[in-house]
Protein backbone atom coordinates (compact mmCIF):
# COMPACT_ATOMS: atom_id res chain seq x y z
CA UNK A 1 21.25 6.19 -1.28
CA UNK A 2 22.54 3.32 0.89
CA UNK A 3 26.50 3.87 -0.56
CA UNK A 4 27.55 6.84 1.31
CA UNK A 5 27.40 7.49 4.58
CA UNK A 6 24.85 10.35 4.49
CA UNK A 7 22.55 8.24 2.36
CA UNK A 8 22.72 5.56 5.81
CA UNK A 9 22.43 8.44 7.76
CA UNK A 10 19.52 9.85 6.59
CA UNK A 11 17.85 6.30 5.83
CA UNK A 12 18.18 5.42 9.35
CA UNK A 13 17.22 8.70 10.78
CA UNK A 14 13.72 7.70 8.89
CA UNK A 15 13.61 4.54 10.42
CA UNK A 16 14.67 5.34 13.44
CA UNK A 17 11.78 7.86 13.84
CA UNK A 18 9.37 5.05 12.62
CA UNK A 19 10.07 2.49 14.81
CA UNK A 20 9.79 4.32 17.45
CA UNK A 21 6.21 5.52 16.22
CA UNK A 22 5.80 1.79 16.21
CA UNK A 23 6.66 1.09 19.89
CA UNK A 24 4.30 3.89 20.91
CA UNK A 25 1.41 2.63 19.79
CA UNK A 26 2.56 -1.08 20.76
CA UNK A 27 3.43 0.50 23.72
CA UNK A 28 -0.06 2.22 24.05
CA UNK A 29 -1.77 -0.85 23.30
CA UNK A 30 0.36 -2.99 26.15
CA UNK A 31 -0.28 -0.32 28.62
CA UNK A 32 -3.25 1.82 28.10
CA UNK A 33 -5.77 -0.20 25.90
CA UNK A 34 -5.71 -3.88 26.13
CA UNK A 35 -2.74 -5.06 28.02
CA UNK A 36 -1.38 -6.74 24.38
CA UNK A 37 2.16 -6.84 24.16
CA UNK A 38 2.44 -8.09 20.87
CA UNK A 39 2.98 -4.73 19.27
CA UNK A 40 5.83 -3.92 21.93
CA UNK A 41 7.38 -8.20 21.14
CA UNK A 42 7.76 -6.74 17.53
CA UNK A 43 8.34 -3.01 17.51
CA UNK A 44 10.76 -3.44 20.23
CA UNK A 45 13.90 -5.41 19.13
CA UNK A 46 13.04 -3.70 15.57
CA UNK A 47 13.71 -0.15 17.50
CA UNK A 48 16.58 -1.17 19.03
CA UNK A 49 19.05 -2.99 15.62
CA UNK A 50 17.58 0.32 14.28
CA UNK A 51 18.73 2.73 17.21
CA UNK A 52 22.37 1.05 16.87
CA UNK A 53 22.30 1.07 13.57
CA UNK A 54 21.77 4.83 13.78
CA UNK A 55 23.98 5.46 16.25
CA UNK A 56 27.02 4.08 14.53
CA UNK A 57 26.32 5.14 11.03
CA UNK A 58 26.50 9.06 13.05
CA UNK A 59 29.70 8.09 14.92
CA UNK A 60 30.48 7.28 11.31
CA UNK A 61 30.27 11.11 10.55
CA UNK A 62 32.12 11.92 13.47
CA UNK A 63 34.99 12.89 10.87
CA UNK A 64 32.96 15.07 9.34
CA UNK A 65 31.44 17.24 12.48
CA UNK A 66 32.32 19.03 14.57
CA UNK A 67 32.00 17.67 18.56
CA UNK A 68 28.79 19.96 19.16
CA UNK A 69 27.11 18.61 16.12
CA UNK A 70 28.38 14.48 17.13
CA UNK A 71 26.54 15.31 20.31
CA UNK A 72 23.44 16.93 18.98
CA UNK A 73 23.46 13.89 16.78
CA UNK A 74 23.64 11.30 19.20
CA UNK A 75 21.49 12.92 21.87
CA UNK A 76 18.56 12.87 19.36
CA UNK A 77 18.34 9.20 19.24
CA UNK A 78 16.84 9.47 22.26
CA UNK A 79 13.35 11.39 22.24
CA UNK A 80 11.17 10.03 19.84
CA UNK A 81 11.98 11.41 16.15
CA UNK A 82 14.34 13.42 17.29
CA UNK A 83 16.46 11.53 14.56
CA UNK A 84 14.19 13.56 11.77
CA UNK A 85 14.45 16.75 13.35
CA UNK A 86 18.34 16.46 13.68
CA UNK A 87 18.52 15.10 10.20
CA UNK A 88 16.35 18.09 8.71
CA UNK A 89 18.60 20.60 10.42
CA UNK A 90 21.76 18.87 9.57
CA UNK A 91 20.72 18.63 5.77
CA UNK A 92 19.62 22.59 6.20
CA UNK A 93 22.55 23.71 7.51
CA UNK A 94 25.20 21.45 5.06
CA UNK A 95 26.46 19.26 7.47
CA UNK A 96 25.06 16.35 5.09
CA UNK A 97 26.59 17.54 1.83
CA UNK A 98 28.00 14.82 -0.13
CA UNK A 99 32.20 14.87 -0.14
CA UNK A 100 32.61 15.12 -3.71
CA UNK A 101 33.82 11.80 -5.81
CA UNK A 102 37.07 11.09 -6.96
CA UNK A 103 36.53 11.14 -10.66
CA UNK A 104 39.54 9.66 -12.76
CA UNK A 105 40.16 11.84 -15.69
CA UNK A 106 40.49 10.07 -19.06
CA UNK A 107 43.59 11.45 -21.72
């Protein structure tokens, strides 16, 4: 999974969407419940290696998209598990196809 691009791609997409589940509830816990910022101390830097780590592995693709679908890409990052929902419609619509190996024939 993690030796292709896609495979990153898709991982991160997951974990992206995650975190971010993460830092809401940290987030609702800091703010709305108990004023404990200990969910938001973890969940946050987590969220964020994730988010770059996301964003390159896309810009990664880049080669493989067209602009529209680089944008769409990057632009979900943004509302929470957006990621997922880009990554199911990418994978729907074959933008996440594997490029086919290079196999070596053998005389």
């Amino acid at each position: 999974m993690l030796t292709s691009p896609v495979g990153r791609f898709r991982l991160l997409a997951l974990a992206e969407a995650v975190s971010w589940a993460g830092l809401l509830i940290g987030m609702f816990f800091k703010y709305v419940v108990v004023g404990n910022e200990i969910g938001v101390k973890i969940f946050g830097p987590i969220h964020g290696a994730i988010f770059v780590g996301y964003v390159l592995v896309t810009l990664m693709l880049a080669q493989r998209w067209d602009r529209r679908t680089l944008v769409l890409g990057l632009v979900a990052s943004i509302p929470p598990f957006g990621t997922v929902v880009f990554e199911r419609w990418a994978n729907r619509t074959g933008r996440l196809t594997e490029a086919p190996s290079a196999q070596t024939s053998k005389d």
